[in-house]
PDB file of N, CA and C in Angstrom:
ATOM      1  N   UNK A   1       8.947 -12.897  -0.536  1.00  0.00           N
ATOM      2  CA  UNK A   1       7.566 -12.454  -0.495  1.00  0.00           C
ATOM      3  C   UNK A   1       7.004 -12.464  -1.906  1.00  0.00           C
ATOM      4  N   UNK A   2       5.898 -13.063  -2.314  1.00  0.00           N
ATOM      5  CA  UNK A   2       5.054 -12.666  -3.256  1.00  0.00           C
ATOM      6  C   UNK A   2       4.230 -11.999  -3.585  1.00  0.00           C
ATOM      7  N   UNK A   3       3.760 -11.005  -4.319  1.00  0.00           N
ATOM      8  CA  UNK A   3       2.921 -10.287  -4.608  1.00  0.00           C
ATOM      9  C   UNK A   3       2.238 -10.364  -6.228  1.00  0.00           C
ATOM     10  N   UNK A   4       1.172  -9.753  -6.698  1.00  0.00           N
ATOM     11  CA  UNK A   4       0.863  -9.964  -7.639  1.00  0.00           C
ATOM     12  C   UNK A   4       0.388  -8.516  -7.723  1.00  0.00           C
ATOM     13  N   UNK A   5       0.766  -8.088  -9.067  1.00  0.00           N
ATOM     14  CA  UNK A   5       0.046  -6.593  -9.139  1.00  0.00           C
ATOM     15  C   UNK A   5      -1.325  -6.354  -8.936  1.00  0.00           C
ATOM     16  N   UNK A   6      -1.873  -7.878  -9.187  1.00  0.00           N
ATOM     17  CA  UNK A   6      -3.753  -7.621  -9.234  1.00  0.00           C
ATOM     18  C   UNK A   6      -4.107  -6.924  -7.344  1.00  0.00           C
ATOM     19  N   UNK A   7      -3.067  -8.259  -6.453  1.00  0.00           N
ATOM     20  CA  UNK A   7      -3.299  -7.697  -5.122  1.00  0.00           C
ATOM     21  C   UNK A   7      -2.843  -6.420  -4.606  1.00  0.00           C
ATOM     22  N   UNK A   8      -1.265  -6.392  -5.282  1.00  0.00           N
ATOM     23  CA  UNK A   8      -1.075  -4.751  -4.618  1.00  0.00           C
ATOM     24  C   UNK A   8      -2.157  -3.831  -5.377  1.00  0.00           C
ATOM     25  N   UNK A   9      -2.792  -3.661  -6.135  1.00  0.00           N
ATOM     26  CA  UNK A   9      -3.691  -2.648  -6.170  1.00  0.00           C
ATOM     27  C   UNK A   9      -5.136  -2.474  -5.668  1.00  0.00           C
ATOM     28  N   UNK A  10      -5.358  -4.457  -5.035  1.00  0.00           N
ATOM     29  CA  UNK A  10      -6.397  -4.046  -4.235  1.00  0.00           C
ATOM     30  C   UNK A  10      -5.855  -3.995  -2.544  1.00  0.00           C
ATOM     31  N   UNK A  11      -4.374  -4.518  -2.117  1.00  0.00           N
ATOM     32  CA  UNK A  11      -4.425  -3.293  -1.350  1.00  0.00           C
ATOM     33  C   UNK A  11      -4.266  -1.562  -1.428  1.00  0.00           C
ATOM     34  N   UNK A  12      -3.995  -1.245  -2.413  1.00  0.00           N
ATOM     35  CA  UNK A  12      -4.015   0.403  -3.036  1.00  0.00           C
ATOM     36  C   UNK A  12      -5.875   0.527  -2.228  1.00  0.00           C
ATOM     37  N   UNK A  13      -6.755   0.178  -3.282  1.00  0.00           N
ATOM     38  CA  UNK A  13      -8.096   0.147  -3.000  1.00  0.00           C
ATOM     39  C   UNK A  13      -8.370  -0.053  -1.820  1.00  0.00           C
ATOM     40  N   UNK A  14      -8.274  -0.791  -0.701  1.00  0.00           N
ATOM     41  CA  UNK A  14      -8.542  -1.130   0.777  1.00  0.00           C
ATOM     42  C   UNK A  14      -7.268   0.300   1.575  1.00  0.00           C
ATOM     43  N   UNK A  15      -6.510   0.990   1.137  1.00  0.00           N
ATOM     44  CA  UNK A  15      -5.862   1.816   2.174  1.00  0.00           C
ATOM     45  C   UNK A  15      -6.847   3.365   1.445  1.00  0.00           C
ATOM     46  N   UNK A  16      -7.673   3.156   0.515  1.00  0.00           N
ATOM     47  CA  UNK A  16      -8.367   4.553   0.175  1.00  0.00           C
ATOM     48  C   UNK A  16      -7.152   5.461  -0.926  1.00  0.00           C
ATOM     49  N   UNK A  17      -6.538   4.607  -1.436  1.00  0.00           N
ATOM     50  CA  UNK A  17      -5.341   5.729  -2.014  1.00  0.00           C
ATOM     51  C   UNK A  17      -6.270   6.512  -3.144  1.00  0.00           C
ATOM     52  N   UNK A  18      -5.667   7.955  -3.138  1.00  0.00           N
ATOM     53  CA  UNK A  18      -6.197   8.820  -3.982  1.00  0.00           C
ATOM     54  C   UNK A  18      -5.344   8.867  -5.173  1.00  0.00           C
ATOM     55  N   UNK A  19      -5.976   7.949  -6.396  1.00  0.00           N
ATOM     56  CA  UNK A  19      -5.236   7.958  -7.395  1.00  0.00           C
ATOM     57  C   UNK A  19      -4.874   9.364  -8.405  1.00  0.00           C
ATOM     58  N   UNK A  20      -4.025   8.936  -8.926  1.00  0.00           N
ATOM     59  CA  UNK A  20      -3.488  10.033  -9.929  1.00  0.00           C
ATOM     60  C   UNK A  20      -3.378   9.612 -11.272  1.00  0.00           C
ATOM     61  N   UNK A  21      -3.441  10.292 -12.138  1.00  0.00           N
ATOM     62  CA  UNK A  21      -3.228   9.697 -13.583  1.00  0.00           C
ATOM     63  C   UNK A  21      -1.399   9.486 -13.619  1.00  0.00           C
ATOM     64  N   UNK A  22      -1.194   8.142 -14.642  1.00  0.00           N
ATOM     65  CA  UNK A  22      -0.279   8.272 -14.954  1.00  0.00           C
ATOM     66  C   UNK A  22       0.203   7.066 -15.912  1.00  0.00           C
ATOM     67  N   UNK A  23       0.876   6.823 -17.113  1.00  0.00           N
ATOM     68  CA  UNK A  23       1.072   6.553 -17.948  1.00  0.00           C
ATOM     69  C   UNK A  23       1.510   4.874 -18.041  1.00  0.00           C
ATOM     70  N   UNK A  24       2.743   5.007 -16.700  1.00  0.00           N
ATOM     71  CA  UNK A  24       3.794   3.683 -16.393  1.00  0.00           C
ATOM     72  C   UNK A  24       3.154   2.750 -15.492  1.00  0.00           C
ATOM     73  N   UNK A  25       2.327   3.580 -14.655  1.00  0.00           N
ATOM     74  CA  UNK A  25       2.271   2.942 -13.275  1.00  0.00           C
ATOM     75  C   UNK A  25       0.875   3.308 -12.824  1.00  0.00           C
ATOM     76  N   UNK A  26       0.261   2.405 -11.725  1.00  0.00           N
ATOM     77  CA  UNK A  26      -0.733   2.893 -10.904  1.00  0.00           C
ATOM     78  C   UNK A  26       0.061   3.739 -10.100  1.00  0.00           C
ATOM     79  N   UNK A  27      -0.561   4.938  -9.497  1.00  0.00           N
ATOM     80  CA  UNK A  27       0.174   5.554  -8.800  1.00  0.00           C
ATOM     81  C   UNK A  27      -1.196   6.645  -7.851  1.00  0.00           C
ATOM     82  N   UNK A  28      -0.787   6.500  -6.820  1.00  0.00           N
ATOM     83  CA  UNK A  28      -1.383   7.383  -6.103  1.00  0.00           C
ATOM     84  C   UNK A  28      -0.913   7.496  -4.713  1.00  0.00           C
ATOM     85  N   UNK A  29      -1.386   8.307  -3.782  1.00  0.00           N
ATOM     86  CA  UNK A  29      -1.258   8.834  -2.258  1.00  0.00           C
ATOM     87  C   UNK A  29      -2.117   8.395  -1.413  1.00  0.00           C
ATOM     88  N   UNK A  30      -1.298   7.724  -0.371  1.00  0.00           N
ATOM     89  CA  UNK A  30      -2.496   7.443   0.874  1.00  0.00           C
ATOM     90  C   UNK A  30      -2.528   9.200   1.744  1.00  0.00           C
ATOM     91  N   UNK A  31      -3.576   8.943   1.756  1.00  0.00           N
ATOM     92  CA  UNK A  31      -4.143  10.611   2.310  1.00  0.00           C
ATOM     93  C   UNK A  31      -4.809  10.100   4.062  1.00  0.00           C
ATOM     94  N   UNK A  32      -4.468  11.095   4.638  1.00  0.00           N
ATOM     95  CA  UNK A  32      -5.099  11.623   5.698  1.00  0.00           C
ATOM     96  C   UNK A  32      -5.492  12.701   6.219  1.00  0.00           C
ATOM     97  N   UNK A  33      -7.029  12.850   6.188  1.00  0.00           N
ATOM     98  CA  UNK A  33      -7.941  14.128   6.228  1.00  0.00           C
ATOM     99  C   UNK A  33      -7.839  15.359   5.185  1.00  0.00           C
ATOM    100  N   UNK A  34      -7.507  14.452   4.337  1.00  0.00           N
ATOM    101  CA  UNK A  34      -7.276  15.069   2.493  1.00  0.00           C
ATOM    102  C   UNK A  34      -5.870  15.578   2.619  1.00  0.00           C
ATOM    103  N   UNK A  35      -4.695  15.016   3.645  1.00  0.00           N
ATOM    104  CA  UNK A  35      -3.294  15.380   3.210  1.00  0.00           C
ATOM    105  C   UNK A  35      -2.549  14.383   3.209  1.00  0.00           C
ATOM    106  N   UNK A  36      -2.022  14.949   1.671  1.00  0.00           N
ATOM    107  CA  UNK A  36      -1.310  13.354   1.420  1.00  0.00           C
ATOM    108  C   UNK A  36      -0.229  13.294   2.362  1.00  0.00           C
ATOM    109  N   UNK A  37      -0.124  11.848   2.593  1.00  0.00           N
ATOM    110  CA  UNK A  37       0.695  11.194   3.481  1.00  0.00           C
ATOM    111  C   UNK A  37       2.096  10.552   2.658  1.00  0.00           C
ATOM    112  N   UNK A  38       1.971   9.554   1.668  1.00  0.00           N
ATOM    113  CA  UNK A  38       2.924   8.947   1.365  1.00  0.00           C
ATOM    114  C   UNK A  38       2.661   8.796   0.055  1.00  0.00           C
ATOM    115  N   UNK A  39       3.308   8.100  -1.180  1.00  0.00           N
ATOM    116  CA  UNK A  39       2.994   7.886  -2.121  1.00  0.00           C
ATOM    117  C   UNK A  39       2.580   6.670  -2.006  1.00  0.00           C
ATOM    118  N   UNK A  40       2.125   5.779  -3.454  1.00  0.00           N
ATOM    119  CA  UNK A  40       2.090   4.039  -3.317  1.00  0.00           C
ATOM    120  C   UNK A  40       2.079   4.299  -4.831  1.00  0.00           C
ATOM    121  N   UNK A  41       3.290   3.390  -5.803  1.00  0.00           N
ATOM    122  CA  UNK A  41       2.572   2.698  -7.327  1.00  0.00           C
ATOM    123  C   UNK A  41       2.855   1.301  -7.112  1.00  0.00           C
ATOM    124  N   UNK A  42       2.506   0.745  -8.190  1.00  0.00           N
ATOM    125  CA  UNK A  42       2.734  -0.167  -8.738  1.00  0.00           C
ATOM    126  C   UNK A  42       2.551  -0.244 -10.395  1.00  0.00           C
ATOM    127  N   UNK A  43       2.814  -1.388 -10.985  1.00  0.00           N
ATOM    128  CA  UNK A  43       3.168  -1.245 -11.905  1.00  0.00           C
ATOM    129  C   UNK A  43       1.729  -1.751 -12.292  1.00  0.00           C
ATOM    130  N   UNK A  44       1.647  -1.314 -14.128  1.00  0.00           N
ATOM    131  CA  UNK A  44       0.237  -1.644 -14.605  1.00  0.00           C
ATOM    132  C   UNK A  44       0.646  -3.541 -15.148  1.00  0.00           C
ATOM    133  N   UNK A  45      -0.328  -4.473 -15.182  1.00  0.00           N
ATOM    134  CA  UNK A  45      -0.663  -5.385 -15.649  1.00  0.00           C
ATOM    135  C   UNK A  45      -1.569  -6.562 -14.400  1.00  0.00           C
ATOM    136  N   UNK A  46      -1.260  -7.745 -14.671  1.00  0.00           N
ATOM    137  CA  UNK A  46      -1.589  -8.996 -13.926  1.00  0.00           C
ATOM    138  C   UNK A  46      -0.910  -9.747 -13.401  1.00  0.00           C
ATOM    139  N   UNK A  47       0.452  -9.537 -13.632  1.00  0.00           N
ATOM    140  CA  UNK A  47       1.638 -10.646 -13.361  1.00  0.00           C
ATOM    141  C   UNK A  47       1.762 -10.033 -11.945  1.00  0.00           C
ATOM    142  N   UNK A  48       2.910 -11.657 -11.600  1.00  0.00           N
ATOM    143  CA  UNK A  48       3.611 -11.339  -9.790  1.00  0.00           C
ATOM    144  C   UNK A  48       4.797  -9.861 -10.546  1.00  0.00           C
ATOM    145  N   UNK A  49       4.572  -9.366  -9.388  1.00  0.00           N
ATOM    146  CA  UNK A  49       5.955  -8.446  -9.349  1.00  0.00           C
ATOM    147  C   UNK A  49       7.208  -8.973  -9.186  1.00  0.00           C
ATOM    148  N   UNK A  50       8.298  -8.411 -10.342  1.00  0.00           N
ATOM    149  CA  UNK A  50       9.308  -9.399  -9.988  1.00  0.00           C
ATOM    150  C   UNK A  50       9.835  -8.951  -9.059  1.00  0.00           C
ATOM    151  N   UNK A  51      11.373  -9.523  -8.446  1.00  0.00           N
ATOM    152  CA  UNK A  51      12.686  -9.359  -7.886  1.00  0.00           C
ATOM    153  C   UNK A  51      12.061  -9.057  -6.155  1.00  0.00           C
ATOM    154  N   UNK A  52      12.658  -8.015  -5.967  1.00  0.00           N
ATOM    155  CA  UNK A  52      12.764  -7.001  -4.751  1.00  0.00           C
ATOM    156  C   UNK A  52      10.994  -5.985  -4.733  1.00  0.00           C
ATOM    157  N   UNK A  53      10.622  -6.144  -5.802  1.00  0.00           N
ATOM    158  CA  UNK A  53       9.354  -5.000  -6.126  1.00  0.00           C
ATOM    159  C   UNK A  53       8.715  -5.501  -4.752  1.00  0.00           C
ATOM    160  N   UNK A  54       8.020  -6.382  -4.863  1.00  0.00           N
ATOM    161  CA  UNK A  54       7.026  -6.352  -4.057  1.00  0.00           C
ATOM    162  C   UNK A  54       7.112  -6.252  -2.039  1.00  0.00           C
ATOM    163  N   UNK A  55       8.845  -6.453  -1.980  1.00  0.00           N
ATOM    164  CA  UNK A  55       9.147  -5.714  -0.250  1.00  0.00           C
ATOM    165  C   UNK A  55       9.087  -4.610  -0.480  1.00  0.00           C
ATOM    166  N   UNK A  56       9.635  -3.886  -1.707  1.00  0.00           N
ATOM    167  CA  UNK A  56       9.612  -2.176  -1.501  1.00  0.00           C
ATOM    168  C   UNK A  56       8.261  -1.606  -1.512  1.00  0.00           C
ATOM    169  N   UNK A  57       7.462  -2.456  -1.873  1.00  0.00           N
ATOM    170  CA  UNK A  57       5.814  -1.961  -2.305  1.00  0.00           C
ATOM    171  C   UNK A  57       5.865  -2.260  -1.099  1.00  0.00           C
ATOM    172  N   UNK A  58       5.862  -3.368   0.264  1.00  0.00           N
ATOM    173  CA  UNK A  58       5.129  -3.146   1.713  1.00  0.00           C
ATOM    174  C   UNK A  58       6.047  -2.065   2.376  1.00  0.00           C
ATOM    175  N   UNK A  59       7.363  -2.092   1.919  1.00  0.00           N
ATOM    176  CA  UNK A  59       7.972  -1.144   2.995  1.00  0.00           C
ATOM    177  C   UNK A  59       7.309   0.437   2.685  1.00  0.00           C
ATOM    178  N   UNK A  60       6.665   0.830   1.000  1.00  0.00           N
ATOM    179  CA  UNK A  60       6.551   2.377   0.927  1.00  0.00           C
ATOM    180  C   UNK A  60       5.161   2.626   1.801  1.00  0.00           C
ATOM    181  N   UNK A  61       4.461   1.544   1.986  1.00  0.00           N
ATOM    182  CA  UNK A  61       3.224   1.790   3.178  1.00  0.00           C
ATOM    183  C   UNK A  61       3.575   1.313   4.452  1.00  0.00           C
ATOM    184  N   UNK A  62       4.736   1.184   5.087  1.00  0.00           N
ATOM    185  CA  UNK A  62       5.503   1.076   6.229  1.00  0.00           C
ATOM    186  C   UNK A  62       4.705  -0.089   7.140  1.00  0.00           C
ATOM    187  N   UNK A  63       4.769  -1.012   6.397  1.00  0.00           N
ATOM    188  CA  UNK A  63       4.249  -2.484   7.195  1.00  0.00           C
ATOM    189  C   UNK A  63       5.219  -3.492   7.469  1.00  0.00           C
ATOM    190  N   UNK A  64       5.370  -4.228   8.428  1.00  0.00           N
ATOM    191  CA  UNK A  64       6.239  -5.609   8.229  1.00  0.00           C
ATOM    192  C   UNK A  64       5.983  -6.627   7.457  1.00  0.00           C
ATOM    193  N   UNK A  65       6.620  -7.346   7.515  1.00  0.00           N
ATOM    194  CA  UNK A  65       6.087  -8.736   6.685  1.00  0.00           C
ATOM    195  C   UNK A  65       5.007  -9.006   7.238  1.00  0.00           C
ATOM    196  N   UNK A  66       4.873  -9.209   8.562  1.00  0.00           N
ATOM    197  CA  UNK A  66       3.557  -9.599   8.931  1.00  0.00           C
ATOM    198  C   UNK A  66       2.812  -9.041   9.153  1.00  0.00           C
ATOM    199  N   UNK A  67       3.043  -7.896   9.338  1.00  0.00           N
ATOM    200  CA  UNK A  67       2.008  -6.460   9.383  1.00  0.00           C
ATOM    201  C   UNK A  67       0.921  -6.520   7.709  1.00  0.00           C
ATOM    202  N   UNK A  68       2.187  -7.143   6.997  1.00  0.00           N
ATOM    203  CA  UNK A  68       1.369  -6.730   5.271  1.00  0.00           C
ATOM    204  C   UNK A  68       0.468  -7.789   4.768  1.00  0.00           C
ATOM    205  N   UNK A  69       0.906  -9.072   5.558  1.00  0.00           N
ATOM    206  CA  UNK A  69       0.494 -10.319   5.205  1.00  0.00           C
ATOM    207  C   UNK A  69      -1.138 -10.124   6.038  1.00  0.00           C
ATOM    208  N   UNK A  70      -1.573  -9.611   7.244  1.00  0.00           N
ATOM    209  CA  UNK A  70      -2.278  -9.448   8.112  1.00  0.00           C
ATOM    210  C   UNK A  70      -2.928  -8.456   7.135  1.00  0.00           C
ATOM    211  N   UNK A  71      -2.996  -7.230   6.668  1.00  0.00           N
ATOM    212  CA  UNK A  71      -3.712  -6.483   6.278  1.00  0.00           C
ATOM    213  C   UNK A  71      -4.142  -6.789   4.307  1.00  0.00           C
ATOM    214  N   UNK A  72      -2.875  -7.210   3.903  1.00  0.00           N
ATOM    215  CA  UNK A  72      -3.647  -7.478   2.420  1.00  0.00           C
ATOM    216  C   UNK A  72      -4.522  -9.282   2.802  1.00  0.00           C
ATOM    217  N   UNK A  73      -4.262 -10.127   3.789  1.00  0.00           N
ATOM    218  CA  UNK A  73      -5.793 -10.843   4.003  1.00  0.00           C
ATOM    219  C   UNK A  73      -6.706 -10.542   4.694  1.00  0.00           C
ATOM    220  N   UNK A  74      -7.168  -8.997   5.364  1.00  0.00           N
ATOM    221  CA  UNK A  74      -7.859  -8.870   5.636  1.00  0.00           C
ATOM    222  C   UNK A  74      -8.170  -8.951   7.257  1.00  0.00           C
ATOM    223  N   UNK A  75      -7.153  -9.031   7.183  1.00  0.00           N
ATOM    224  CA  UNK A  75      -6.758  -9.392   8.860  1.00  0.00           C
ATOM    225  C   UNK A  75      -6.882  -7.973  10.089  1.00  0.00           C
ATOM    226  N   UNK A  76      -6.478  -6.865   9.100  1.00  0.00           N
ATOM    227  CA  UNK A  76      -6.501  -5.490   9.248  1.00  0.00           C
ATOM    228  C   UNK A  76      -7.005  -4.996   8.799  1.00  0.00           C
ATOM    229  N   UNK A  77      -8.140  -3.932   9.326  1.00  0.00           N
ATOM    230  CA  UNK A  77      -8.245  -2.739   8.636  1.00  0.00           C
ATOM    231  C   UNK A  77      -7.878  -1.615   8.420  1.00  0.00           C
ATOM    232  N   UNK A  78      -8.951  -0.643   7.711  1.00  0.00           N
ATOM    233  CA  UNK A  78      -7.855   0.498   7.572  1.00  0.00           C
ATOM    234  C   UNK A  78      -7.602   1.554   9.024  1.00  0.00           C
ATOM    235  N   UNK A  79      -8.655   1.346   9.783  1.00  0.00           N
ATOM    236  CA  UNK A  79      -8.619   2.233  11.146  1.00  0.00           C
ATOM    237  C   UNK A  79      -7.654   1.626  11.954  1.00  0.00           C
ATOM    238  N   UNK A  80      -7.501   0.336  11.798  1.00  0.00           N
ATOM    239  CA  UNK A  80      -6.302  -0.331  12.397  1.00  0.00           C
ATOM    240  C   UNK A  80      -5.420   0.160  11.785  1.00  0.00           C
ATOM    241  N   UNK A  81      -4.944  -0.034  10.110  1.00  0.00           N
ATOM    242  CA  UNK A  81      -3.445   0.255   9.848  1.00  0.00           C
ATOM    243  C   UNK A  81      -3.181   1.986  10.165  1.00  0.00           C
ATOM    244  N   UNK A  82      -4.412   3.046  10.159  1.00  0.00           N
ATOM    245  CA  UNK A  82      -4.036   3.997  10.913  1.00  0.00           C
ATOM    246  C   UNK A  82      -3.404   4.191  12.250  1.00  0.00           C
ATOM    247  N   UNK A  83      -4.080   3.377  12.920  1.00  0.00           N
ATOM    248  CA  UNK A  83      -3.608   3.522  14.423  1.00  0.00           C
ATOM    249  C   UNK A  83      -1.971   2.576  14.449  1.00  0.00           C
ATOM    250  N   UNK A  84      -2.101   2.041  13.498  1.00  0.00           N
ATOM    251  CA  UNK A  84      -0.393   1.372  13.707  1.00  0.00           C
ATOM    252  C   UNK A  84       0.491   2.325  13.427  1.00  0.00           C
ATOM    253  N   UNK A  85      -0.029   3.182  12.211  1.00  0.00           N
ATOM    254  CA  UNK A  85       0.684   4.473  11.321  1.00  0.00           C
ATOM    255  C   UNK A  85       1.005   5.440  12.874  1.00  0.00           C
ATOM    256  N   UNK A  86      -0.025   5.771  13.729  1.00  0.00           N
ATOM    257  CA  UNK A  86       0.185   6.680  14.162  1.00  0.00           C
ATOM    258  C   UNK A  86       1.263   6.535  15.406  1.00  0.00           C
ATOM    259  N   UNK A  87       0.901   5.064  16.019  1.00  0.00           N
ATOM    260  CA  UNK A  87       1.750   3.802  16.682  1.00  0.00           C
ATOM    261  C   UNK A  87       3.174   4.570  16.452  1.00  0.00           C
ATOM    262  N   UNK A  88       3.740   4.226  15.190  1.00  0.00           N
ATOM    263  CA  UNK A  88       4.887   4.516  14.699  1.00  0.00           C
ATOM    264  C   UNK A  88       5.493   5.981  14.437  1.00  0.00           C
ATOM    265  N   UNK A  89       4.836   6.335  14.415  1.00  0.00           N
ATOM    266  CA  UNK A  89       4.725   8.050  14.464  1.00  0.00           C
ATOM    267  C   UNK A  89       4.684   8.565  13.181  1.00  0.00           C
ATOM    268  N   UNK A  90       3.845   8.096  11.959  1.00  0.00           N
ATOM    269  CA  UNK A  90       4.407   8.241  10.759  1.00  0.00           C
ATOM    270  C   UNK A  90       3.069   9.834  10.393  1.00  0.00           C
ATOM    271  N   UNK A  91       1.583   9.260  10.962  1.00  0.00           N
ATOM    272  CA  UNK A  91       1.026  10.423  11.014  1.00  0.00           C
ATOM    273  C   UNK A  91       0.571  10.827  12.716  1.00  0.00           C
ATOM    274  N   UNK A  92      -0.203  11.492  12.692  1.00  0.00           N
ATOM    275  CA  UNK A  92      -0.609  12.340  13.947  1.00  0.00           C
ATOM    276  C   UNK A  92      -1.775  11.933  14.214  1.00  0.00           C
TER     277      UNK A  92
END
């Protein structure tokens, strides 16, 4: 899988994550009804993410490969990737 930090942070931006300050990393929480749900970072720059980074970045927002490929093109939205979330039982 490929990823590029520019895209994982505009999927960050398209799931609403509530960022946090922090030094290393983008880093913030996907929230639901202002309670955080999960974390999400990534790392700061422009480059692809190397190695393994970028499955652990779809698995910490609990998507498949094709689940992630479908929603970072747009294929999904976010009321959809809720209702998959809830699908799975991850929120309520």
């Amino acid at each position: 899988m490929h990823l590029t930090i520019r895209e994982a942070k505009g999927v960050m931006v398209k799931l609403e994550v509530q960022f946090v300050e922090c030094k290393h990393h983008i880093r913030g929480f996907f929230c639901v009804n202002g309670a955080r749900v999960f974390p999400v970072h990534c790392s700061f720059g422009s480059k692809d993410l190397p190695g393994n980074v970028p499955n652990l970045f779809r698995k910490s927002i609990h998507l498949s490969l094709e689940e992630f490929e479908r929603f970072k093109n747009c294929h999904m939205s976010l009321n959809d990737y809720r209702q998959l979330l809830r699908v799975k039982g991850i929120i309520s």
